[in-house]
C-alpha atoms as a PDB file:
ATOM      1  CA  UNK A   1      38.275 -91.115 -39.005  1.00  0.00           C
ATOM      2  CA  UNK A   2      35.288 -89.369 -39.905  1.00  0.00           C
ATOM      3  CA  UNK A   3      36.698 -86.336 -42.292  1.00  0.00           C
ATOM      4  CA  UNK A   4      33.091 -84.215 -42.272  1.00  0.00           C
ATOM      5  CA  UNK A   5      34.143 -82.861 -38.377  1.00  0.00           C
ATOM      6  CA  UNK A   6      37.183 -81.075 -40.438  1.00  0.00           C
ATOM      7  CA  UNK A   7      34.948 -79.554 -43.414  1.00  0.00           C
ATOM      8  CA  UNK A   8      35.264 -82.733 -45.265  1.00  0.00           C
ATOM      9  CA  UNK A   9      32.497 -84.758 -47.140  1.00  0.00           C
ATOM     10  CA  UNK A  10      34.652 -87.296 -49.253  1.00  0.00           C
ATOM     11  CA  UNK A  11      37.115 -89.815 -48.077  1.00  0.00           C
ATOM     12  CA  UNK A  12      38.554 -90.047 -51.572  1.00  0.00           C
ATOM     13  CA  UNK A  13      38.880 -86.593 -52.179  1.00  0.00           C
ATOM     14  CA  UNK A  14      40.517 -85.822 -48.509  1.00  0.00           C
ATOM     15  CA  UNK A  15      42.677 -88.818 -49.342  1.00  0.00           C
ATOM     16  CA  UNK A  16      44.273 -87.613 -52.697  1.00  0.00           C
ATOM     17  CA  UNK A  17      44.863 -84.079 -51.267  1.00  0.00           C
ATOM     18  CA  UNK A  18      46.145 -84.906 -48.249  1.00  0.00           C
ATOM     19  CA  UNK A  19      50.038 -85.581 -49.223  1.00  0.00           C
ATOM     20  CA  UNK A  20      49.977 -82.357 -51.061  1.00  0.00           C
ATOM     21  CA  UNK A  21      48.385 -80.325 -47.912  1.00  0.00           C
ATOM     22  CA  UNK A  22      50.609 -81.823 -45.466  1.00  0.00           C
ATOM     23  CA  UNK A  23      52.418 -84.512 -46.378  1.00  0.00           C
ATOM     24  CA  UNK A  24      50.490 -87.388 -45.214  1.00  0.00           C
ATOM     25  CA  UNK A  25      48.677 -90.155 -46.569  1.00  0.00           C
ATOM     26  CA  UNK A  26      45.366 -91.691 -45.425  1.00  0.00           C
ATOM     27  CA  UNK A  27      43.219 -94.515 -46.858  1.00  0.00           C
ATOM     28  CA  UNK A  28      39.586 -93.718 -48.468  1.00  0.00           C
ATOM     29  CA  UNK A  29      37.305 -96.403 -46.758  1.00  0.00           C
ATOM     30  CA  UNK A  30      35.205 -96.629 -49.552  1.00  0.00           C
ATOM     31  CA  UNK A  31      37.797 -98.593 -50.885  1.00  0.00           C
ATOM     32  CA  UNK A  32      36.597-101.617 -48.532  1.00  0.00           C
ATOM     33  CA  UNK A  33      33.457-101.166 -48.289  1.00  0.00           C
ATOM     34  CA  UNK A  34      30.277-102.679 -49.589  1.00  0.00           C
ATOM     35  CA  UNK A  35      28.231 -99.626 -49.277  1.00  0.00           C
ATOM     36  CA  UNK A  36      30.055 -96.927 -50.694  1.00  0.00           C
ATOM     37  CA  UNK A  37      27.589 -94.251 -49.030  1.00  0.00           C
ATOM     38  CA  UNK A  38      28.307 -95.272 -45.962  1.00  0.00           C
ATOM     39  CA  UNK A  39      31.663 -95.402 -46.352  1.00  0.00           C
ATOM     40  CA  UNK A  40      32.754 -91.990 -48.010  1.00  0.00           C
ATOM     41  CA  UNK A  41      33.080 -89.525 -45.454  1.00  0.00           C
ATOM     42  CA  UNK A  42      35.709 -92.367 -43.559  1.00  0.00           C
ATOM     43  CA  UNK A  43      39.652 -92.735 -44.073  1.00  0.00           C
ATOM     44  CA  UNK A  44      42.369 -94.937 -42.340  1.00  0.00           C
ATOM     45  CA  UNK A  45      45.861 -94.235 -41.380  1.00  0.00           C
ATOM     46  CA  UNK A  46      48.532 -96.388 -41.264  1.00  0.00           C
ATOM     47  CA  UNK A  47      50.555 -96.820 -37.657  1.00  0.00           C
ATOM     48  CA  UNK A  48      53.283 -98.911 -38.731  1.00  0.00           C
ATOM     49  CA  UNK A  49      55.759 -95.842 -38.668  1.00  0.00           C
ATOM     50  CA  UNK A  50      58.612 -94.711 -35.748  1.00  0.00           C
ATOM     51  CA  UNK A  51      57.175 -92.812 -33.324  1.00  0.00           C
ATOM     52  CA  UNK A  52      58.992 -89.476 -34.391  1.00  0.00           C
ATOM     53  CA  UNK A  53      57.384 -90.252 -37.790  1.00  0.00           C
ATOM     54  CA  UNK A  54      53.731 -90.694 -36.037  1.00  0.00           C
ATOM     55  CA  UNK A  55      54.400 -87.429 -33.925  1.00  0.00           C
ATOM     56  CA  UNK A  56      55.148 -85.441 -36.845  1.00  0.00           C
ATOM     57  CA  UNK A  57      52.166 -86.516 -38.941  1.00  0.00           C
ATOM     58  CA  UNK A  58      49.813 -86.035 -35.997  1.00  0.00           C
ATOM     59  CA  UNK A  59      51.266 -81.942 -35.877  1.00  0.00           C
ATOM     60  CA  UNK A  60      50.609 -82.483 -39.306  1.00  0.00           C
ATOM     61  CA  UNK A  61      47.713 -82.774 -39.493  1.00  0.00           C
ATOM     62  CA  UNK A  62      46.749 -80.548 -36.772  1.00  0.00           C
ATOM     63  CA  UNK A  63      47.172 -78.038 -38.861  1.00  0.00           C
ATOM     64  CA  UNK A  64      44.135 -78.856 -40.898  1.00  0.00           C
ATOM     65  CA  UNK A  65      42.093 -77.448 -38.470  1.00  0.00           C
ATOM     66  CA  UNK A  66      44.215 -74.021 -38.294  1.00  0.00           C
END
């Protein structure tokens, strides 16, 4: 996910405030990548979660835009 179409410049930064904001956690891709220019404004999430637990974090973090 590209985190600069919420306000966001840095991965890393969105990624270590994110469980306090909401409660969710996301992956900087900077941490896999070569380049890390290229790679900062990018994160991951994680699927491997019930679907109730999925749900949740998606209204989640819908409320980043609010």
């Amino acid at each position: 996910v590209d985190v600069r179409d919420i306000g966001f410049d840095d991965g890393l930064s969105f990624c270590m405030n994110l469980p306090e904001r909401v409660g969710v956690v996301a992956i900087p891709v900077v941490a896999f990548h070569d380049d890390v220019e290229a790679g900062r404004p990018f994160v991951r999430f994680a699927y491997c979660r019930s679907e109730a637990t999925l749900d949740e974090g998606i209204r989640r973090l819908a409320n980043l835009r609010a």
